[in-house]
Each structure stands twice: as C-alpha cells, then as structure tokens.
PDB file of N, CA and C in Angstrom:
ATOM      1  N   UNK A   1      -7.222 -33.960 123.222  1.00  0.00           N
ATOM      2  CA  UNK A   1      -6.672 -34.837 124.266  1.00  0.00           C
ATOM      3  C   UNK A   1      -7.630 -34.924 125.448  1.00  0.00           C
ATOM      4  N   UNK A   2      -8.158 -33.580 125.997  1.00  0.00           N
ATOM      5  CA  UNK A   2      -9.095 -33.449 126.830  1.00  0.00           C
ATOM      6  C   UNK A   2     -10.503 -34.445 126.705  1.00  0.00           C
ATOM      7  N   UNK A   3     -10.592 -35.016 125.323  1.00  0.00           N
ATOM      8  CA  UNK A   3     -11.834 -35.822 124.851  1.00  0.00           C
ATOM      9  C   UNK A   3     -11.458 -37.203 124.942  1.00  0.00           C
ATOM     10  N   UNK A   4     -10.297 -37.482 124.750  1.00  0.00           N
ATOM     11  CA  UNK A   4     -10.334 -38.739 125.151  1.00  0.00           C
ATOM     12  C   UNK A   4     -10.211 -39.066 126.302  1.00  0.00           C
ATOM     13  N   UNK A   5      -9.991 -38.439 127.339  1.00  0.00           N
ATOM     14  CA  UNK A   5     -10.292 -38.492 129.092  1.00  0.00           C
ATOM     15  C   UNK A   5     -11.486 -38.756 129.255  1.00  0.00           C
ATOM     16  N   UNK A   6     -12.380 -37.603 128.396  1.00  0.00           N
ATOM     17  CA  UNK A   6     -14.066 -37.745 129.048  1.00  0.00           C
ATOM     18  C   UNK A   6     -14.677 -38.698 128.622  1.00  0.00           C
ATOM     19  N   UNK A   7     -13.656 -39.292 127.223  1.00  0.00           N
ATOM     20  CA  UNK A   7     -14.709 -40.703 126.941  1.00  0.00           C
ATOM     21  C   UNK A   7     -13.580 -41.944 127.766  1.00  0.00           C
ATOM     22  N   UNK A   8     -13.145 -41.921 128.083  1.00  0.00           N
ATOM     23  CA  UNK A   8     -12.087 -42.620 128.827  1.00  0.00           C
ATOM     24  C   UNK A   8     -12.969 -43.034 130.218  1.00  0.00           C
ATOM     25  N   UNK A   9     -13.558 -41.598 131.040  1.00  0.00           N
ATOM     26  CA  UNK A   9     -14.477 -41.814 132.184  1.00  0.00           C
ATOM     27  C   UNK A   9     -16.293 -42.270 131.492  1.00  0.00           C
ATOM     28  N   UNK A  10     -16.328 -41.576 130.486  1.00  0.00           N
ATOM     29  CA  UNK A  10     -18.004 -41.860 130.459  1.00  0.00           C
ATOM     30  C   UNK A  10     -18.369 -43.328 129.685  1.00  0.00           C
ATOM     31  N   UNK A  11     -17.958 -43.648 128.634  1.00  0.00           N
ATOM     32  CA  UNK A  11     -18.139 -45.116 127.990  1.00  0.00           C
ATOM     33  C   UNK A  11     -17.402 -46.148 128.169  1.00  0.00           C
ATOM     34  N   UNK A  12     -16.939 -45.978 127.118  1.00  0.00           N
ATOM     35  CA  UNK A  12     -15.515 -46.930 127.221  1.00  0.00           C
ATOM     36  C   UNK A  12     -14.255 -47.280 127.930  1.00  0.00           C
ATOM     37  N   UNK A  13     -14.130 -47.834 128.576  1.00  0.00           N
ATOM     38  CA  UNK A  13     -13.024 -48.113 129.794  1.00  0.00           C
ATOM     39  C   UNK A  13     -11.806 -49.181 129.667  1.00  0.00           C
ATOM     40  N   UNK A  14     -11.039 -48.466 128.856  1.00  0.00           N
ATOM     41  CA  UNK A  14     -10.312 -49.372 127.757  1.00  0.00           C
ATOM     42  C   UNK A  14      -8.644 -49.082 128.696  1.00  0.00           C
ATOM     43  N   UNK A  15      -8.886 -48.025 129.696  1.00  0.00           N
ATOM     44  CA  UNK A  15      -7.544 -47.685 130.087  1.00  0.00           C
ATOM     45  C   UNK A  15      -7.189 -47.954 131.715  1.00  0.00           C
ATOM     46  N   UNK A  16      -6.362 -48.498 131.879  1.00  0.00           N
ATOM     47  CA  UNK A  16      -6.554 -49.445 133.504  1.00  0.00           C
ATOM     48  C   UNK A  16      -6.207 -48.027 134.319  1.00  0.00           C
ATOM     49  N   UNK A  17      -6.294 -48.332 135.575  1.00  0.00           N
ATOM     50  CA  UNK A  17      -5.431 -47.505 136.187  1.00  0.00           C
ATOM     51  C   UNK A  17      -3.963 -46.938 136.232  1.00  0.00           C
ATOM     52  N   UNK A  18      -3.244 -47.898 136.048  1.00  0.00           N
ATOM     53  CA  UNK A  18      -2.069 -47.953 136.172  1.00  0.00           C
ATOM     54  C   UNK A  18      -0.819 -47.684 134.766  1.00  0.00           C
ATOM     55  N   UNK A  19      -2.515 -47.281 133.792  1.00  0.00           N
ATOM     56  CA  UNK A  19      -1.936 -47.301 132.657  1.00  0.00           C
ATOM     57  C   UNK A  19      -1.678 -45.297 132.574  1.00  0.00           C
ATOM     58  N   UNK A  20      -1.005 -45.136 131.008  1.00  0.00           N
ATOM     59  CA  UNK A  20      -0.724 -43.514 130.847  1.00  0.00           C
ATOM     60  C   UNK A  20      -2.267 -43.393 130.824  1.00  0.00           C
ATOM     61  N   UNK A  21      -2.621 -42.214 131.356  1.00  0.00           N
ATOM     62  CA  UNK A  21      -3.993 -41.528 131.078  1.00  0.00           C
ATOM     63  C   UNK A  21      -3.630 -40.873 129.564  1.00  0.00           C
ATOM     64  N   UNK A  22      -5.210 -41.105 129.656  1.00  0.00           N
ATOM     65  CA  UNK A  22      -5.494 -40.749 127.942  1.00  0.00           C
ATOM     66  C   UNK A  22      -5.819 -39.419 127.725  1.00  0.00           C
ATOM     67  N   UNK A  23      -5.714 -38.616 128.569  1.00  0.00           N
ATOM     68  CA  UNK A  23      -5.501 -36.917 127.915  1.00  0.00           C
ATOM     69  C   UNK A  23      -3.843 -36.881 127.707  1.00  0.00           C
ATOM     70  N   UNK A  24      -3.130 -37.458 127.676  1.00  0.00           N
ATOM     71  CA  UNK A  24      -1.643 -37.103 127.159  1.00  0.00           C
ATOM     72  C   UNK A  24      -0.900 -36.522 128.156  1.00  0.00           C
ATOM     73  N   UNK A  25      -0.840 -36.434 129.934  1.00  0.00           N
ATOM     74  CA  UNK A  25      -0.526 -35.561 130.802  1.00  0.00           C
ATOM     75  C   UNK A  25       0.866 -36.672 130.676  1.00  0.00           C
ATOM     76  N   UNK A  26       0.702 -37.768 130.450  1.00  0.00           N
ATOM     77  CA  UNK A  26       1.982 -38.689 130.542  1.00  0.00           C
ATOM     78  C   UNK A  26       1.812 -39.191 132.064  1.00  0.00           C
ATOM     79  N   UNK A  27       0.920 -38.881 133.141  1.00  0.00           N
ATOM     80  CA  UNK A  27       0.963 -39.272 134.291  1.00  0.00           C
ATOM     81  C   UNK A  27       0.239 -40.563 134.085  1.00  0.00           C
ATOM     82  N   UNK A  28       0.221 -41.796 135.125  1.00  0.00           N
ATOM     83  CA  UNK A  28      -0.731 -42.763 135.157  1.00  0.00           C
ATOM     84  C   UNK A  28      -2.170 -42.508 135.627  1.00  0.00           C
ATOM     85  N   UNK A  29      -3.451 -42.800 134.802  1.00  0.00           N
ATOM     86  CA  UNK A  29      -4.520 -42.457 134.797  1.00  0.00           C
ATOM     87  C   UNK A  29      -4.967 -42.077 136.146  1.00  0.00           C
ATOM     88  N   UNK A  30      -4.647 -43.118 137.674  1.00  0.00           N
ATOM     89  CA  UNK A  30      -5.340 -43.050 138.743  1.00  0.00           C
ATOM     90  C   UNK A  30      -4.396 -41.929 139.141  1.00  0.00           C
ATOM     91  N   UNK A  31      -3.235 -41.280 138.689  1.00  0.00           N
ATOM     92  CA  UNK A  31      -2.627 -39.731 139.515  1.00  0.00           C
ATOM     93  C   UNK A  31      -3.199 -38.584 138.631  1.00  0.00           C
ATOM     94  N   UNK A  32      -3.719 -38.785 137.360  1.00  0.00           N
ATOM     95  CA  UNK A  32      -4.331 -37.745 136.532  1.00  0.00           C
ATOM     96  C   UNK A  32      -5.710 -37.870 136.549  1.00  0.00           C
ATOM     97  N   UNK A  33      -6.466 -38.034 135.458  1.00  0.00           N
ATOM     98  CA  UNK A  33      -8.450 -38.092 135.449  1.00  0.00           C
ATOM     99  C   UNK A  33      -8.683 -39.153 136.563  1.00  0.00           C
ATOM    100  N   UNK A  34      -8.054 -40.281 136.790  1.00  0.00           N
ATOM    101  CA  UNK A  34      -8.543 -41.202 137.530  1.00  0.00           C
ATOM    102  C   UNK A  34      -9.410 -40.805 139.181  1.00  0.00           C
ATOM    103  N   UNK A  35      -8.687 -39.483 139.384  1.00  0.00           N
ATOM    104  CA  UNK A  35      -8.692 -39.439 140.933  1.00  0.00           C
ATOM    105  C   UNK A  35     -10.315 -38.823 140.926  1.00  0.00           C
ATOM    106  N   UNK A  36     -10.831 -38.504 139.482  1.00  0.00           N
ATOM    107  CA  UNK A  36     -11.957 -37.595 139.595  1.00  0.00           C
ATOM    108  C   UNK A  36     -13.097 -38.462 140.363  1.00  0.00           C
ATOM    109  N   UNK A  37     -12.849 -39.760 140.072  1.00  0.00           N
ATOM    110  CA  UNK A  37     -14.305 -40.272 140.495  1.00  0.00           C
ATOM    111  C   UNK A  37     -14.257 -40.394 142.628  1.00  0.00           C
TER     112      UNK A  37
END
C-alpha cells in the first residue's frame, strides 16, 4: 500500500487531491501523502 503512495508522488499522478489516497489510509490524498510536498 505504502508503494502505491510513492508511485502516486513520483510518476504517475493519476490521483487528484480530493480523491482516497492510494496507500489505503481511507483519508483524502491532500490530508494523507498529499501534505508531503
């Protein structure tokens, strides 16, 4: 789950903000991995 976050931030950007983040936390991406950048 942790891997599809890091390819979530490093290549492919297939997941909006507002969408579920893609490590599976169930939070929306910009309150979970999103905030990293």
């Amino acid at each position: 789950a942790a891997a599809a976050a890091l390819a979530a931030q490093t290549g492919e950007r297939k997941v909006g903000r507002n969408d579920p983040c893609p490590c599976g936390s169930g939070k929306k991406y910009k309150q979970c991995h999103g905030r990293l950048q």
